[in-house]
Protein backbone atom coordinates (compact mmCIF):
# COMPACT_ATOMS: atom_id res chain seq x y z
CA UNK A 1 0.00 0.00 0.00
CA UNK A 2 1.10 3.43 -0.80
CA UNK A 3 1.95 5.34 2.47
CA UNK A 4 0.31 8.35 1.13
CA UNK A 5 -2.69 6.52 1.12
CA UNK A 6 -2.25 4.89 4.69
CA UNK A 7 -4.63 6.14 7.37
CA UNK A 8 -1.90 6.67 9.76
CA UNK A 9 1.63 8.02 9.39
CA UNK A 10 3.40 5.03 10.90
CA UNK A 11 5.39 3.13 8.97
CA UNK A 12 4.13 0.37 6.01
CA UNK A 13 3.34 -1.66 8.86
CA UNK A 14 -0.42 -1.86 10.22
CA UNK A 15 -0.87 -0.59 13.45
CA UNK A 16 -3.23 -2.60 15.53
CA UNK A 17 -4.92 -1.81 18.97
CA UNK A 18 -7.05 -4.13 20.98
CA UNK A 19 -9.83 -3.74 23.08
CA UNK A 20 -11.95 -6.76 24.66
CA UNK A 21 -12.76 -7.29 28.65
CA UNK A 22 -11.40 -10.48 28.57
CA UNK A 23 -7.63 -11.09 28.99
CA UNK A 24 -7.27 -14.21 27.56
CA UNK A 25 -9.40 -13.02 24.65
CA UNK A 26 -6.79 -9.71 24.13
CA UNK A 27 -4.02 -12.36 25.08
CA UNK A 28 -5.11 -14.19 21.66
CA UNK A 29 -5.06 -11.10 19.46
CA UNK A 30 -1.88 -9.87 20.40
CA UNK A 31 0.00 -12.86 20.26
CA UNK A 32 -1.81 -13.04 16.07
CA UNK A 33 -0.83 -9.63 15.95
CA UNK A 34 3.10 -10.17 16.63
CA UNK A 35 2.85 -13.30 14.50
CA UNK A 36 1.62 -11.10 11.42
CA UNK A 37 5.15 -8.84 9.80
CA UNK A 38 3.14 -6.28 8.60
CA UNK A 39 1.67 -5.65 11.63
CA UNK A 40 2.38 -3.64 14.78
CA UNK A 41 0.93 -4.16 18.21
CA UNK A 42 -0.07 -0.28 19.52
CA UNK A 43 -1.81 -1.29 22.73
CA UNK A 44 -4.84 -3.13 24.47
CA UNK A 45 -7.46 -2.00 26.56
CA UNK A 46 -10.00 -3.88 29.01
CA UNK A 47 -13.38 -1.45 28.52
CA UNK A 48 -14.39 1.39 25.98
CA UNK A 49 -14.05 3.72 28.78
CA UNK A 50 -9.95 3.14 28.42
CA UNK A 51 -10.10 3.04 24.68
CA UNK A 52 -11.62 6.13 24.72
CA UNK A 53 -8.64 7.52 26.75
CA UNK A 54 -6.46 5.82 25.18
CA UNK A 55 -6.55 6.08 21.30
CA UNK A 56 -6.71 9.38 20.50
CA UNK A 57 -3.16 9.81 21.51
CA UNK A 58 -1.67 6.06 19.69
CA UNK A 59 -3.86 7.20 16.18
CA UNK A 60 -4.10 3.38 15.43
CA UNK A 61 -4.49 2.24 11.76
CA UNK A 62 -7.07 -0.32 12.67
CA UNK A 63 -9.25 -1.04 16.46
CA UNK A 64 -10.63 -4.43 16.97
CA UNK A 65 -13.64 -4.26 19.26
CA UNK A 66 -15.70 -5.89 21.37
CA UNK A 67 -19.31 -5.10 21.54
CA UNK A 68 -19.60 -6.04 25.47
CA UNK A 69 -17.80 -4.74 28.02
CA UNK A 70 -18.09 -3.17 31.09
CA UNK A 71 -18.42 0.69 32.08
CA UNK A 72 -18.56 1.70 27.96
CA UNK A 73 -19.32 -0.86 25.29
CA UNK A 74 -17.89 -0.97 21.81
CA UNK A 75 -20.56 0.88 20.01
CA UNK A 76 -20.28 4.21 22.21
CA UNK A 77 -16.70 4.03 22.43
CA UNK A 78 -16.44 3.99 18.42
CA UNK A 79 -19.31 6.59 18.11
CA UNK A 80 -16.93 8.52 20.98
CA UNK A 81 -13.39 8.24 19.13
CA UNK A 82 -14.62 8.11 14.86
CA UNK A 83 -14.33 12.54 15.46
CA UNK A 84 -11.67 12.18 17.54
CA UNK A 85 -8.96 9.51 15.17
CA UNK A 86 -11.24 10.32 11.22
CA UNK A 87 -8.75 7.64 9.46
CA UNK A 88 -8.75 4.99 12.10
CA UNK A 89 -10.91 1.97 10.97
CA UNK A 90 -12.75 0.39 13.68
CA UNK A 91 -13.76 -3.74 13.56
CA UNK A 92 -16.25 -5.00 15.75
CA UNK A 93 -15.33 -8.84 16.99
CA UNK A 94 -17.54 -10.25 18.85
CA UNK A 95 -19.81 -13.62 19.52
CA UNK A 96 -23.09 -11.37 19.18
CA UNK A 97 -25.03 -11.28 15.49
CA UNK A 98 -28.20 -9.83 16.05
CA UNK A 99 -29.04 -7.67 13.74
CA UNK A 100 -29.91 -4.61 15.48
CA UNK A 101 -26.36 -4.85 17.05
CA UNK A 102 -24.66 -5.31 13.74
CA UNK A 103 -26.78 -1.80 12.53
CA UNK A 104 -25.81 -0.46 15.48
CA UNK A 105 -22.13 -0.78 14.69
CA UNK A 106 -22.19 -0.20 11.30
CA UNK A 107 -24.41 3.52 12.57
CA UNK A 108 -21.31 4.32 14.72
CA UNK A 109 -18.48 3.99 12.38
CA UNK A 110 -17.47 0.30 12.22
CA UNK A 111 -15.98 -0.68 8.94
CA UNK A 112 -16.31 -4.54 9.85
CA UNK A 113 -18.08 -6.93 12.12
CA UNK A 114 -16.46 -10.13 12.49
CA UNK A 115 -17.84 -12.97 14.86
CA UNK A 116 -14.89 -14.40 17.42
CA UNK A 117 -15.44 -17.86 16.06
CA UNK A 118 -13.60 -16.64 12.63
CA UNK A 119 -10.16 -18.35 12.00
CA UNK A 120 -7.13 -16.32 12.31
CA UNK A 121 -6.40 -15.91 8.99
CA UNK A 122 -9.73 -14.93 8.54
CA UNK A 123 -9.17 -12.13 10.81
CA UNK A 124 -5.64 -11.50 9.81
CA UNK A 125 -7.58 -10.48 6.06
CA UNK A 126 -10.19 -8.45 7.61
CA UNK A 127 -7.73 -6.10 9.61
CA UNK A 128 -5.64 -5.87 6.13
CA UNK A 129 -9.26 -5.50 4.04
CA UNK A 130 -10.02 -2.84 6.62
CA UNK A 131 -7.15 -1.02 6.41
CA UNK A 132 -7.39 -0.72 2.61
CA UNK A 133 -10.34 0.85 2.96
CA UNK A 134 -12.53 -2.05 2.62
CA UNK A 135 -16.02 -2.71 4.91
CA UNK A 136 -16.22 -6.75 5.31
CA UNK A 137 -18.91 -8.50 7.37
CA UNK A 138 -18.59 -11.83 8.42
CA UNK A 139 -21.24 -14.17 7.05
CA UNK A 140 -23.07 -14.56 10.05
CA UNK A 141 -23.49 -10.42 10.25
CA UNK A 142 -24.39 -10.54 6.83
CA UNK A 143 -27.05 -13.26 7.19
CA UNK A 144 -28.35 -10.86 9.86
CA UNK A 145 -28.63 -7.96 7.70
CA UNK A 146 -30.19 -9.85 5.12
CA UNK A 147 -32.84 -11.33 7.21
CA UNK A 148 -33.88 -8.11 8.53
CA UNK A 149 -34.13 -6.59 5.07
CA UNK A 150 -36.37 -9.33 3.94
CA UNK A 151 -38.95 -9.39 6.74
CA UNK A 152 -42.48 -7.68 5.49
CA UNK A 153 -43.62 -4.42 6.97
CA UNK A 154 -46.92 -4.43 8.25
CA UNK A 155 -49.55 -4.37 6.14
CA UNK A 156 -47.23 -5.00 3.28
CA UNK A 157 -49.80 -8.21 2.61
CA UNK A 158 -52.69 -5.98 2.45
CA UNK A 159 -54.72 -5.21 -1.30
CA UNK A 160 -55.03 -1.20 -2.89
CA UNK A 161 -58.77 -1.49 -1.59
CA UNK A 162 -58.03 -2.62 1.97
CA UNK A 163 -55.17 -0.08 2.71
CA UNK A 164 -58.18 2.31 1.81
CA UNK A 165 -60.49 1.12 4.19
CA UNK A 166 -57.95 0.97 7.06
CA UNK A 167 -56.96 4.96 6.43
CA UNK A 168 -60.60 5.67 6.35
CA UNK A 169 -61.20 3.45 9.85
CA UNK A 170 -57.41 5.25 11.37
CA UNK A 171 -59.29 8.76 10.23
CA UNK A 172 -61.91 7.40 12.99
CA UNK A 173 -64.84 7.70 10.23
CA UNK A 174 -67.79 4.79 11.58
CA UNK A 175 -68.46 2.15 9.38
CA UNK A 176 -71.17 4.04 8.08
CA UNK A 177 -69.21 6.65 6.81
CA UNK A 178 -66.83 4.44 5.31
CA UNK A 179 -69.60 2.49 3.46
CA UNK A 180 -71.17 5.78 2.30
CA UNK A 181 -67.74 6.59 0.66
């Protein structure tokens, strides 16, 4: 990748920070992390609360996050830094795939949602994917998504003729009236 391009000024190398409330969890990442050359650990933190504190000052390329955590979850600690660190790409990772929580993510700024039962080199291509600029959902987020967009709104099933006679009866006109018209 170009460096001009880069969302950080650090060197070719992505920069990676961590945030999940489980240590054995940020344990995991890190030690992928230092196993990866072109990346660089920046830091970890245990809560959104310390992220929050934390990142502005490190300007990480990419942010794995967890959506659950203690004292500031993921969503309002992205929705918190995106103003404060514009080119840092924020990737939710976490064993929640509702779909209201994956909209919720995407709302605040995440670039990617990736459940924690994806493989490491499945992760190791997200972080890269993200950092070129790229938004990648894992296929249980995008299941989600799509299963939401293809439920029917109410009164999607109804005919021309009865939509009618239900905006008559929510004008409260009596049946009388609505017959009459």
């Amino acid at each position: 990748m170009n460096p001009m391009t880069a969302p950080s000024s650090h060197t070719s190398r992505i920069s990676v920070f961590v945030v999940d409330d489980h240590p054995m969890i940020r344990t995991g990442l890190v030690a992928m992390i230092a196993g990866e050359s072109d990346f660089v650990f920046l830091g970890e933190a245990g809560h959104g609360a310390d992220a929050v504190r934390m990142i502005p000052a490190l300007r990480p390329d990419v942010v794995l996050m967890d959506l659950l955590m203690p004292q500031m979850d993921g969503i309002e600690a992205i929705r918190q830094l995106r103003p404060l660190v514009p080119q840092t790409r924020f990737l939710i990772l976490t064993s929640l795939t509702e779909p209201g929580e994956v909209q919720r993510a995407l709302a605040a700024g995440a670039v990617g949602y990736l459940t924690k039962t994806a493989s490491a080199h499945e992760l190791v291509n997200t972080i890269r994917a993200a950092y070129g600029g790229r938004r990648v959902l894992s296929p249980e987020a995008t299941e989600a998504l799509i299963s939401v967009s293809q439920s029917t709104a109410p009164g999607a099933d109804l005919t021309q003729r009865e939509r009618e006679l239900l905006a008559l009866m929510a004008r409260g006109l009596s049946n009388q009236d609505i017959s009459d018209q």
